[in-house]
C-alpha atoms as a PDB file:
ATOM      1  CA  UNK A   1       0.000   0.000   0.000  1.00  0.00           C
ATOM      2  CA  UNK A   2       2.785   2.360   1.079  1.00  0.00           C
ATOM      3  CA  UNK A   3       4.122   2.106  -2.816  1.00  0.00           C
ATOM      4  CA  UNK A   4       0.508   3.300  -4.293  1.00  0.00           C
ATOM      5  CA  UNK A   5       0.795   6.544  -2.028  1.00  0.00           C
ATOM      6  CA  UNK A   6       4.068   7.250  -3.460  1.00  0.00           C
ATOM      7  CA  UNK A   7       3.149   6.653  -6.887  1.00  0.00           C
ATOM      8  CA  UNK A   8       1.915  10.044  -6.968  1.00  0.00           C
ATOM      9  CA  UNK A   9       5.349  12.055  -5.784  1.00  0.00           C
ATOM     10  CA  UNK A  10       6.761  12.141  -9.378  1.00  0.00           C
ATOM     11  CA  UNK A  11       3.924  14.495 -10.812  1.00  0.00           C
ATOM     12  CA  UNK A  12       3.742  16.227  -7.332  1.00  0.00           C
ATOM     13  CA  UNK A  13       7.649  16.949  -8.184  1.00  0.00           C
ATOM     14  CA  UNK A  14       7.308  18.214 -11.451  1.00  0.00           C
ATOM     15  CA  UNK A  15       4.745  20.558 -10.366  1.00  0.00           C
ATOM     16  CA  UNK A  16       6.871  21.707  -8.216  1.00  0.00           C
ATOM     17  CA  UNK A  17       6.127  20.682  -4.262  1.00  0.00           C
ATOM     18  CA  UNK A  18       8.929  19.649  -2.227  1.00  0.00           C
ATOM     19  CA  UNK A  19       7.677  16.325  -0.604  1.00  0.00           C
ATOM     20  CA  UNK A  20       9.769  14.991   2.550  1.00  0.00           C
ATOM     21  CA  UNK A  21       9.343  11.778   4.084  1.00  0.00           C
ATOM     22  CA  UNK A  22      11.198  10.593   7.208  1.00  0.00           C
ATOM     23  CA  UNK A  23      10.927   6.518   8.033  1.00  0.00           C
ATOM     24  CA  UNK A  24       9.922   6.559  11.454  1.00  0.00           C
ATOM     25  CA  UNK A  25      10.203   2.813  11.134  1.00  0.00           C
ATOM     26  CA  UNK A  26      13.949   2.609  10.626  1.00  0.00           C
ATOM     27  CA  UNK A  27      14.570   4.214  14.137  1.00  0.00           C
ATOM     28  CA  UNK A  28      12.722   6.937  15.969  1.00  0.00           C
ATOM     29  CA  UNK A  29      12.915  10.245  15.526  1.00  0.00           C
ATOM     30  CA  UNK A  30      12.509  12.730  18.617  1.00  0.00           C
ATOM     31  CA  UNK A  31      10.670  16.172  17.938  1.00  0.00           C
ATOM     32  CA  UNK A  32       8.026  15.279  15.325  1.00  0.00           C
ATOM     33  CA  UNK A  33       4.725  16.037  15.683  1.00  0.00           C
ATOM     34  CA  UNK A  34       2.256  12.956  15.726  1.00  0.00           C
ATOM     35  CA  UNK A  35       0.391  13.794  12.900  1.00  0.00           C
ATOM     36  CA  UNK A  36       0.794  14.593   9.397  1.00  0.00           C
ATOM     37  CA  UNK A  37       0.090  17.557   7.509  1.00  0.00           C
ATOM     38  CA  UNK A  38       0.138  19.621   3.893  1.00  0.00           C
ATOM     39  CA  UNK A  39       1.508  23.255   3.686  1.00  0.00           C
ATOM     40  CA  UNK A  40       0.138  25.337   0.674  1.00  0.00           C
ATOM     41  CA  UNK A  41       1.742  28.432  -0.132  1.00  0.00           C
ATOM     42  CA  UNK A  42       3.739  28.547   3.341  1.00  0.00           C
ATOM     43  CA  UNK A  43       0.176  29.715   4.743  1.00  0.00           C
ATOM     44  CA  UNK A  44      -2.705  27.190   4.905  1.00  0.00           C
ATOM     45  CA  UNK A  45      -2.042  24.273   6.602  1.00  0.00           C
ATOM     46  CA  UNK A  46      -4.196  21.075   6.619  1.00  0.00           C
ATOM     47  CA  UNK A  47      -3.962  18.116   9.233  1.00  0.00           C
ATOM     48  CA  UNK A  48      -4.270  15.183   7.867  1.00  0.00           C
ATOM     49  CA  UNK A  49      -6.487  12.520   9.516  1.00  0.00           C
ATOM     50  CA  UNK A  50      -6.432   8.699   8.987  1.00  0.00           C
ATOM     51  CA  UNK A  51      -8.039   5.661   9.705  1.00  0.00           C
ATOM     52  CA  UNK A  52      -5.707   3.142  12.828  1.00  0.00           C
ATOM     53  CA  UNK A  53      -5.113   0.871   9.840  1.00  0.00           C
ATOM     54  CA  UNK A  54      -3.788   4.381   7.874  1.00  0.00           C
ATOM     55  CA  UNK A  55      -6.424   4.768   5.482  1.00  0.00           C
ATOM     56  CA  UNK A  56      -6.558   8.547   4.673  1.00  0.00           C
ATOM     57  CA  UNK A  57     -10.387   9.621   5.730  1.00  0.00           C
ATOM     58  CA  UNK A  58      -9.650  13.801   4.797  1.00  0.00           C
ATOM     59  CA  UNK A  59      -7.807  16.876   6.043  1.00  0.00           C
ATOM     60  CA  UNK A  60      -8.943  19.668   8.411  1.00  0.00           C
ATOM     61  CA  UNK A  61      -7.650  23.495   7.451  1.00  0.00           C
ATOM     62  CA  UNK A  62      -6.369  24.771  10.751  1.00  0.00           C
ATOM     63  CA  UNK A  63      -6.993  28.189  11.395  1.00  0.00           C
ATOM     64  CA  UNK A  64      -4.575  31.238  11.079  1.00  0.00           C
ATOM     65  CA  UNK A  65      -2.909  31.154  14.301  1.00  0.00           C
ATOM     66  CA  UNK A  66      -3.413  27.316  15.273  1.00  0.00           C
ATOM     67  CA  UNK A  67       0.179  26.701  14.496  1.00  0.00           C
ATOM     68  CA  UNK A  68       3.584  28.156  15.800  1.00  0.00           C
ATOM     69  CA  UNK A  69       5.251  30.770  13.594  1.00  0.00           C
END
């Protein structure tokens, strides 16, 4: 499943959005948040909300001001 949802990176590249992806399963990683997210325009961002077996089920658009500077 994981190789479906990065299928879609190339065209995401070429359009020009920087995608990062850190493999939490290789080793932890200290500091992260414990959710995911999308950042448009360095302004709206959207938390990302799946199902326990990590179905994606939609995003929410977090207010101005929900997130540190």
């Amino acid at each position: 499943m994981a190789l479906r949802k990065l299928s879609a990176y190339p065209g995401n590249i070429t359009a020009g959005e920087t995608i990062g992806i850190i493999d939490r399963a290789a080793r932890p990683v200290a500091g992260l948040p414990d959710h995911d997210f999308w950042l448009f325009d360095d302004t709206d961002v959207y938390r990302m909300h799946y199902t326990t077996d990590g179905k994606f089920i939609g995003a929410e658009h977090l207010p101005a001001g929900a997130t540190p500077e």
